[in-house]
Protein backbone atom coordinates (compact mmCIF):
# COMPACT_ATOMS: atom_id res chain seq x y z
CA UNK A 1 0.00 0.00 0.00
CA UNK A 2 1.71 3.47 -1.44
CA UNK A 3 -0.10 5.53 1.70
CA UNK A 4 1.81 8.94 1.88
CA UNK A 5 2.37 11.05 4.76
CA UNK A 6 1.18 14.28 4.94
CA UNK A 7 4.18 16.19 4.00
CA UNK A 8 4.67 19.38 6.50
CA UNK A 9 5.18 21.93 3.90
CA UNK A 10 1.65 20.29 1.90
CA UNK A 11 0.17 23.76 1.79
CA UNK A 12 3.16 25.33 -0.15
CA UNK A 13 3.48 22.28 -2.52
CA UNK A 14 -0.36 22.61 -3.46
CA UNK A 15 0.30 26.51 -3.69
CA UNK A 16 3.03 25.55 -6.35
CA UNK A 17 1.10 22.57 -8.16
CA UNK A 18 -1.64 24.64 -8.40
CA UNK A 19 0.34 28.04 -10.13
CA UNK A 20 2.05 25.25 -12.22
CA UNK A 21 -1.73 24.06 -13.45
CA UNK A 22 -2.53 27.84 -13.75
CA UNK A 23 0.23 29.34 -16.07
CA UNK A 24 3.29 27.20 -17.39
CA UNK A 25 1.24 24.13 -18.02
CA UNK A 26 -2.00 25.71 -18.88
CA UNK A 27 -3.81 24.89 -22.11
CA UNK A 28 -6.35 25.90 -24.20
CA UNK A 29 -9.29 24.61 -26.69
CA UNK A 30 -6.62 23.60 -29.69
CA UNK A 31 -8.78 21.67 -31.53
CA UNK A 32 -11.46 24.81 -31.53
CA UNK A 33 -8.47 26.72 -32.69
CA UNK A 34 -8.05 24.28 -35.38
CA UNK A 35 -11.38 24.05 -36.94
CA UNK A 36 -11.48 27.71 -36.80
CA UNK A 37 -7.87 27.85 -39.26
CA UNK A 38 -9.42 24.86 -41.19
CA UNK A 39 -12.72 26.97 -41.94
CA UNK A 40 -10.20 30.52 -42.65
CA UNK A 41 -8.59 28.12 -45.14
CA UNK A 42 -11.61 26.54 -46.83
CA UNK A 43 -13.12 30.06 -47.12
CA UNK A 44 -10.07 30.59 -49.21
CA UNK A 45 -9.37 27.57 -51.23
CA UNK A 46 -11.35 26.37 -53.85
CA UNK A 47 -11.42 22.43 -52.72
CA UNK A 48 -12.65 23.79 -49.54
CA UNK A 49 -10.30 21.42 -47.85
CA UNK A 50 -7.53 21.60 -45.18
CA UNK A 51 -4.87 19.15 -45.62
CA UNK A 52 -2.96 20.85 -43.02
CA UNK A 53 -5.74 19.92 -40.15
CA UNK A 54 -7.16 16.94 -42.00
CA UNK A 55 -7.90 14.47 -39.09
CA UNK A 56 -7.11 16.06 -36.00
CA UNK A 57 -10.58 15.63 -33.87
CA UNK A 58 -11.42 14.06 -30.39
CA UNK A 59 -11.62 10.93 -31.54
CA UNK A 60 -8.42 11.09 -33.06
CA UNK A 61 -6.95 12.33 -29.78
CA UNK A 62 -8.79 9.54 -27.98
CA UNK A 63 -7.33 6.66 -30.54
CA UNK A 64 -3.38 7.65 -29.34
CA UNK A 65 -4.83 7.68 -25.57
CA UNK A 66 -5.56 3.93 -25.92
CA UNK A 67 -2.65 2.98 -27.83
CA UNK A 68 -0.15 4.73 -25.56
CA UNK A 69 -1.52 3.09 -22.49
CA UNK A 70 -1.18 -0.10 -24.96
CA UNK A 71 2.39 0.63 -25.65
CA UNK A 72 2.84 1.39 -21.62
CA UNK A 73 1.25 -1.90 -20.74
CA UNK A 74 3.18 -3.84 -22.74
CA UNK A 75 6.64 -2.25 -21.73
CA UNK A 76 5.42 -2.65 -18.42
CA UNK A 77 5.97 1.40 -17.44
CA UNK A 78 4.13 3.39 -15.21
CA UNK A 79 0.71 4.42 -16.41
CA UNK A 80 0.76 7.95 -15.08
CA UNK A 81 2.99 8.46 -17.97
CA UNK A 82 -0.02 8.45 -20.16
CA UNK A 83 -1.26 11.81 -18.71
CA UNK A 84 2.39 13.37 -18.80
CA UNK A 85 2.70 12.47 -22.34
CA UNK A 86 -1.14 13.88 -23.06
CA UNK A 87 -0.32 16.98 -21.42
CA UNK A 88 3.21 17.24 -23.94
CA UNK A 89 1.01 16.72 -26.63
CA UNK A 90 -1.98 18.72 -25.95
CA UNK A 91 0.18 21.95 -24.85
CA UNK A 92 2.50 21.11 -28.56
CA UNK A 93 -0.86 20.83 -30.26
CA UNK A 94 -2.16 24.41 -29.03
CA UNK A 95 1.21 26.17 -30.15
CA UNK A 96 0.64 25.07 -34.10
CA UNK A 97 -1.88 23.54 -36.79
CA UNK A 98 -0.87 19.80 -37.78
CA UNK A 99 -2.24 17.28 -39.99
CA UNK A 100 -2.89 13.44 -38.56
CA UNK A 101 0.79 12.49 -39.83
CA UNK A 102 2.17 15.12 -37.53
CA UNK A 103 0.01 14.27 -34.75
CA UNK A 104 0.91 10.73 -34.82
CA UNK A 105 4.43 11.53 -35.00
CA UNK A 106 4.04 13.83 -32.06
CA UNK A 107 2.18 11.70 -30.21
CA UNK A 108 4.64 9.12 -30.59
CA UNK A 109 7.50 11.41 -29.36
CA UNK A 110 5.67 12.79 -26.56
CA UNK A 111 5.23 9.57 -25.11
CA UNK A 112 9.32 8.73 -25.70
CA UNK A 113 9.50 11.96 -23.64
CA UNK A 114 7.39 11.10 -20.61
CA UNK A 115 9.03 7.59 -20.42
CA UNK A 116 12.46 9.08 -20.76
CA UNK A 117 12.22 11.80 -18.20
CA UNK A 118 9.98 9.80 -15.70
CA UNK A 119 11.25 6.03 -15.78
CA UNK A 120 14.12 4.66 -14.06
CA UNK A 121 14.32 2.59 -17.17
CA UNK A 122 13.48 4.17 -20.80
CA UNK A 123 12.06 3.47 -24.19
CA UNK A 124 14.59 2.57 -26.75
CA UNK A 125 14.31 5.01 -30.10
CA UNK A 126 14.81 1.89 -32.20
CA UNK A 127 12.05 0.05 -30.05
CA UNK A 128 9.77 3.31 -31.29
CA UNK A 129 11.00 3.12 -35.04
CA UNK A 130 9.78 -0.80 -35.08
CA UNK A 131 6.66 0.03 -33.20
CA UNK A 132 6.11 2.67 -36.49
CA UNK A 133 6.94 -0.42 -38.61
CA UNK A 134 9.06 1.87 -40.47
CA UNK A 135 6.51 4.59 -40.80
CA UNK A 136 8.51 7.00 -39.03
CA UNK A 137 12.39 6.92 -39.03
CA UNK A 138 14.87 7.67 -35.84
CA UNK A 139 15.33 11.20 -37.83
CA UNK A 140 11.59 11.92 -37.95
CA UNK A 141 11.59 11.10 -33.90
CA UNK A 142 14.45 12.90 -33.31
CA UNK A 143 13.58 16.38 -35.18
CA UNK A 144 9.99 16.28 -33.48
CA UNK A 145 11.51 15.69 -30.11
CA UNK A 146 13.66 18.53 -30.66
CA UNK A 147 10.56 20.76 -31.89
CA UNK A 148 8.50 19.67 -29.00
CA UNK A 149 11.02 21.06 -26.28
CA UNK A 150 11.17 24.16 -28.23
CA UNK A 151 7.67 24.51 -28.15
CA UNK A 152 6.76 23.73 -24.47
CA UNK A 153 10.28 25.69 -23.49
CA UNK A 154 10.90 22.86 -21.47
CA UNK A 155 8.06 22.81 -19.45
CA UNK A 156 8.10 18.66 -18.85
CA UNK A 157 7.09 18.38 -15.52
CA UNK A 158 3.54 19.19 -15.41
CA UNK A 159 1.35 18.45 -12.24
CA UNK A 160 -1.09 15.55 -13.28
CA UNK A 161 -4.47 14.57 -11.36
CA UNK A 162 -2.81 11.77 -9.77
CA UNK A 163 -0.25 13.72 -8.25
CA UNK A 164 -3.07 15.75 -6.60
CA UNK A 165 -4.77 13.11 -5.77
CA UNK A 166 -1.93 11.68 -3.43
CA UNK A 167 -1.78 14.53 -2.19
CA UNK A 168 -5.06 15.14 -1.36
CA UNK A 169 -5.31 11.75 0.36
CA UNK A 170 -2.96 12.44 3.19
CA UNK A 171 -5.97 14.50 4.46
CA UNK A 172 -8.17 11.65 5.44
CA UNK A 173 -8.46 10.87 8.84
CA UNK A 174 -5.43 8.12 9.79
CA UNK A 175 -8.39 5.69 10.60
CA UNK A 176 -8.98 5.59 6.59
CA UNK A 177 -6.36 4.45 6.15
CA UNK A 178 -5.75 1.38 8.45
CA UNK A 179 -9.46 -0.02 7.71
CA UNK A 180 -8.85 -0.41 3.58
CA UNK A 181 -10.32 3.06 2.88
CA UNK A 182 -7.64 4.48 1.29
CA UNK A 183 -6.47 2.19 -0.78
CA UNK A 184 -10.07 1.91 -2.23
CA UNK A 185 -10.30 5.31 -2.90
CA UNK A 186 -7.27 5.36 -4.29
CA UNK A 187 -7.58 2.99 -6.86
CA UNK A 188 -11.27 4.10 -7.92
CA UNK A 189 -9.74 7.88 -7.99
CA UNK A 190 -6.59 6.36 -10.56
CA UNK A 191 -9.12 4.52 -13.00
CA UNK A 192 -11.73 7.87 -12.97
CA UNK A 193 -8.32 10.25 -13.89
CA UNK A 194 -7.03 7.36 -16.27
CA UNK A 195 -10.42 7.78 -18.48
CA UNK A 196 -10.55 11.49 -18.18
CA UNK A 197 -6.91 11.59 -19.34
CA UNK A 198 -8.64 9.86 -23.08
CA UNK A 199 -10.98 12.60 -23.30
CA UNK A 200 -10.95 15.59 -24.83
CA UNK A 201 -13.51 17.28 -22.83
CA UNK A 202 -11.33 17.28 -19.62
CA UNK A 203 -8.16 19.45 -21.34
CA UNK A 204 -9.69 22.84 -20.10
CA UNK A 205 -10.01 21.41 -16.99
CA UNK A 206 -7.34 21.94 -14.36
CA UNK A 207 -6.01 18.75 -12.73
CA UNK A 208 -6.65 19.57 -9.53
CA UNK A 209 -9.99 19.90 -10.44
CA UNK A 210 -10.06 16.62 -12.07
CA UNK A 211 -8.60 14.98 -9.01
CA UNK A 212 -11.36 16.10 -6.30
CA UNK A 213 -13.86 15.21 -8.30
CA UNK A 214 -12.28 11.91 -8.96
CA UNK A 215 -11.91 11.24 -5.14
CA UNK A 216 -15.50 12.86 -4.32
CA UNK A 217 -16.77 10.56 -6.67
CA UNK A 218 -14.74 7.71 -5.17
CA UNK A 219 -16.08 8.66 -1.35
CA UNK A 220 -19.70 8.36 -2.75
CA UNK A 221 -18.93 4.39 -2.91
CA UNK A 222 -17.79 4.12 0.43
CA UNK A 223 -20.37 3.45 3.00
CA UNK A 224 -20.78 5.65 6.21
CA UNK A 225 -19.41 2.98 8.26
CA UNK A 226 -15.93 3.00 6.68
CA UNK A 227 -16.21 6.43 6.16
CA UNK A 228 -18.45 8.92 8.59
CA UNK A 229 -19.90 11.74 7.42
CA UNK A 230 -17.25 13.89 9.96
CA UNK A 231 -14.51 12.33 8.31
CA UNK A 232 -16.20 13.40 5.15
CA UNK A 233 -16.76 16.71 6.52
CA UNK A 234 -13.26 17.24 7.94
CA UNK A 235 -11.75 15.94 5.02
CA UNK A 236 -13.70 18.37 2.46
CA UNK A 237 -12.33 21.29 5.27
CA UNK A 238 -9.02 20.16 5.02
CA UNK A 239 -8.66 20.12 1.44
CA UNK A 240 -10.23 24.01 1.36
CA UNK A 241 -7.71 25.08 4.52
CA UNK A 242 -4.34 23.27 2.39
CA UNK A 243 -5.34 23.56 -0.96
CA UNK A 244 -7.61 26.56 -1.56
CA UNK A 245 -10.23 24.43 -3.71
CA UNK A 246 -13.74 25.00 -2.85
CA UNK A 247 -15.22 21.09 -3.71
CA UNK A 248 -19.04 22.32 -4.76
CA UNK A 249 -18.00 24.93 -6.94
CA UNK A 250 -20.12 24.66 -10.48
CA UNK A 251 -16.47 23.38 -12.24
CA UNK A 252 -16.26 20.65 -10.20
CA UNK A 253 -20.15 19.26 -10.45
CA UNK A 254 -19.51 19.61 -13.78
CA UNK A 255 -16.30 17.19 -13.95
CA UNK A 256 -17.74 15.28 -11.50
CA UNK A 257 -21.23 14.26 -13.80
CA UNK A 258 -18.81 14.30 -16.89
CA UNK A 259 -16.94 11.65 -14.93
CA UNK A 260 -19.96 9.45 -13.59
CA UNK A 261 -20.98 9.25 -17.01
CA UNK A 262 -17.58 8.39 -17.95
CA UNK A 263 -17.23 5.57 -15.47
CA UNK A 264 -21.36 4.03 -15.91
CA UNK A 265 -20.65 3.65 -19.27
CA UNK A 266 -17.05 2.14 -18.36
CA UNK A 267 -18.66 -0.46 -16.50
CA UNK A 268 -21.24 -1.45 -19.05
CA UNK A 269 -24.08 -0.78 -16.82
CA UNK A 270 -26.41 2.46 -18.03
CA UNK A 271 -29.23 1.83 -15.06
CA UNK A 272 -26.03 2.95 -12.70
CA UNK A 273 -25.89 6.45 -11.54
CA UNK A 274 -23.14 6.33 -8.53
CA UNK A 275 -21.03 4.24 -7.79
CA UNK A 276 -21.69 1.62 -5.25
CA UNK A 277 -19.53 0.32 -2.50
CA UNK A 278 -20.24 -2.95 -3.65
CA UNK A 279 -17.70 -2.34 -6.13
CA UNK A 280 -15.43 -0.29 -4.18
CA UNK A 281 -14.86 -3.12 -1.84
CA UNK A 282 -13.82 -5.70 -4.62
CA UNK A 283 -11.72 -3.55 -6.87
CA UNK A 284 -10.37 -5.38 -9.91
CA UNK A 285 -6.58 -4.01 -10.54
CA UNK A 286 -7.00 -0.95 -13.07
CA UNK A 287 -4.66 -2.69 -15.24
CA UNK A 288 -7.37 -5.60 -15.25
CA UNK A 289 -9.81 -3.30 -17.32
CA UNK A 290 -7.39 -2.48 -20.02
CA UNK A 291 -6.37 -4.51 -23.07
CA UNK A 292 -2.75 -4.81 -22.88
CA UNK A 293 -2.07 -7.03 -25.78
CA UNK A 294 1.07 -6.10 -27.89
CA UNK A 295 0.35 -2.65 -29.35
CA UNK A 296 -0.40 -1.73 -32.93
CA UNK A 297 1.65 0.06 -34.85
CA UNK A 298 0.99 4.15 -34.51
CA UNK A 299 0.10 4.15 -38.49
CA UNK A 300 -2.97 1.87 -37.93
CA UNK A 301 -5.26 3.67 -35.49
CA UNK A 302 -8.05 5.19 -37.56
CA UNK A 303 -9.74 8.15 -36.88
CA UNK A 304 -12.71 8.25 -39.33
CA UNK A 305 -14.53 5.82 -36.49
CA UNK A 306 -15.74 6.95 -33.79
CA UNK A 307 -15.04 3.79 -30.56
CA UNK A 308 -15.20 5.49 -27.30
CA UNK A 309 -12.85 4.49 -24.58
CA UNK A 310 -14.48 2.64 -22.67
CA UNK A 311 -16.06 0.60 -25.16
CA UNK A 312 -12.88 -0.35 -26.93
CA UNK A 313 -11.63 -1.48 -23.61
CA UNK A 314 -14.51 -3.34 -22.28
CA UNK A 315 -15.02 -5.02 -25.74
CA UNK A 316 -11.23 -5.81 -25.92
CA UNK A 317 -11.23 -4.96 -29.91
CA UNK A 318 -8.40 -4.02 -31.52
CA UNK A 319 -7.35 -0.67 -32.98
CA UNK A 320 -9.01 -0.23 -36.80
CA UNK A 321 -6.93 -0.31 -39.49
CA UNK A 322 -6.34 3.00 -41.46
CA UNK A 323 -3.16 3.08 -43.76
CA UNK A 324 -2.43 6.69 -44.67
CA UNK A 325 -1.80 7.17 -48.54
CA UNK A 326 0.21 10.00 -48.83
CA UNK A 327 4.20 9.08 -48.31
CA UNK A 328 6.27 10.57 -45.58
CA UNK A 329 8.63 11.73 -47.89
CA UNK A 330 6.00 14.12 -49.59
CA UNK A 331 4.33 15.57 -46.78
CA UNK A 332 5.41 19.20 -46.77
CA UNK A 333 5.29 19.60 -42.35
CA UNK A 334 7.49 16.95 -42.35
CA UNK A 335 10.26 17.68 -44.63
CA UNK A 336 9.99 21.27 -42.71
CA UNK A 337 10.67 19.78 -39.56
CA UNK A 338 13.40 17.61 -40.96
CA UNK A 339 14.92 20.73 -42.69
CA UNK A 340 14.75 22.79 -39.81
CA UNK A 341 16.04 20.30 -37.58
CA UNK A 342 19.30 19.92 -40.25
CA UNK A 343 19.89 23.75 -40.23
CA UNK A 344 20.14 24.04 -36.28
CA UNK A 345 22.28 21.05 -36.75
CA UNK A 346 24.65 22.37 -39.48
CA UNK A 347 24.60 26.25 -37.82
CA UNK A 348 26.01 24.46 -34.42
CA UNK A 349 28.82 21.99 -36.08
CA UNK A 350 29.77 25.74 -38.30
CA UNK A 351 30.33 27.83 -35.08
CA UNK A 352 32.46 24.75 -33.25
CA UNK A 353 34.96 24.68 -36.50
CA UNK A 354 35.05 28.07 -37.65
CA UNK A 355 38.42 30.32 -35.93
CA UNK A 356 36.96 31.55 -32.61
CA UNK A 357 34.26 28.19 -31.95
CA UNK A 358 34.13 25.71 -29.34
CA UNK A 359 36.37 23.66 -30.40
């Protein structure tokens, strides 16, 4: 059982997480932003098409959720790594306009990223390159990688919902803890932040945010018994007096019905409108509700279907097939990412070997 201990300086740390959530790591409706370039640009083409934007849409976003927690599954890392490599992507997404080739390549990177900056053990490039079967090359990985650092000015540390949500924890009474409480609450609060991290709806939403309603939703399982309704009430006062975050404010009902839904439909069972503490007693593992099978190759998951998450999961299928026609070698983002890349490349070996570099 991972039970922390309240840390003594928990106020300050939820002062920072919380500023962190606020500016730095911030991000906005991208994919609003998107349709609204893809509509300036069909106003002035006369295909009204966007090739640039073709294919970028929630349920494309939703498709590289479940195959990066495939990928994570089957290199056995850390699943929190998932919601670190969503928040890469989402915050590179809503600096630039991409097509689906892009977004696959970034998605791919950003999840090389998380692994590599938050696993004792990482994700070899060549291990990437053969789960691309060759539709992206080390040199396509590398230039994005490079691009995506740029973009986020190194910003890879965000605060995620589960981080909050450990955090938050340490301010249940010490009695929730030795009767199986916490750990029950725990695990319900990880699955509810693992299926908000595959939809799109909960990317204006503030993790913090996402994590009290996560654990308020979890509480609602547990009966009075294991939990009182002073505990409860203490609890709810403690989070307000450490972390500033009022727990019925209109944002968090909101994320808390979005996430209900979420989880009822998880489950299978539409008659179900909270969750009972039937289920919070016998908790299958998360991992248990997951397909990890080996992963498909990035150029296979199809966006042009719509499979929500929790239906792909609890029906184990497979992601759709969707080969994209146009080559690598002609898509115009690409090459300019490649080319770019190459200048910075060529501009830093110049100033080491010309009279006066750092060589």
């Amino acid at each position: 059982m991972d039970v922390i201990r309240r840390p003594i300086d928990l106020r300050e740390r939820f002062k920072a997480m919380r500023n962190q959530e606020d500016t730095a790591y911030a991000c906005s409706d991208y994919l609003e932003t998107i349709i609204g370039r893809a509509t300036s640009v069909e106003a002035h083409t006369e295909s009204g098409s966007s090739s640039q934007n073709s294919g970028v849409n929630e349920v494309w976003r939703e498709k590289i959720c479940e195959w990066s927690y495939q990928v994570v599954d089957h290199f056995d890392f850390n699943r929190e790594v998932v919601a670190i490599s969503l928040s890469y992507l989402d915050r590179f997404l809503s600096t630039r306009s991409c097509n689906k080739k892009v977004f696959q390549l970034a998605a791919m990177t950003t999840l090389y990223l998380a692994i590599k900056l938050n696993e004792p053990r990482t994700l070899k490039m060549s291990s990437l390159v053969e789960l691309s079967r060759g539709y992206f090359t080390a040199d396509h990985i590398a230039a994005m990688e490079e691009a995506i650092l740029r973009a986020l000015e190194w910003r890879m540390h965000p605060p995620t919902s589960l981080a909050f949500i450990r955090h938050f924890l340490t301010l249940l009474p010490s009695n929730a803890v030795h009767n199986g409480t916490w750990h029950d609450i725990m695990e319900m609060s990880r699955f509810l932040t693992e299926l908000s991290v595959c939809d799109y709806y909960f990317v204006n939403h503030k993790p913090s945010v996402i994590a009290i309603s996560a654990i308020l939703n979890s509480i609602d399982g547990i009966d009075e018994i294991r939990l009182t309704p002073t505990d409860r009430s203490i609890f709810l006062q403690e989070v307000l007096s450490n972390s500033g975050l009022v727990h019925d404010s209109a944002t968090v009902t909101g994320v808390r019905n979005m996430l209900r839904q979420m989880y009822t439909q998880s489950t299978g069972n539409d008659q179900q409108d909270e969750l009972s503490d039937n289920e919070s007693d016998s908790f299958r593992p998360v991992e248990d509700r997951f397909d990890a099978d080996s992963p498909v190759f990035v150029g296979q998951i199809d966006s042009s279907r719509s499979s929500p998450f929790h239906e792909h999961h609890r029906q184990g299928h497979s992601v759709l097939v969707d080969e994209v026609s146009v080559r690598l070698d002609q898509d115009p983002l690409l090459q300019n990412l490649l080319q770019t890349s190459s200048a910075r490349k060529t501009s830093k070996t110049a100033s080491r070997t010309r009279p006066g570099g750092n060589n």
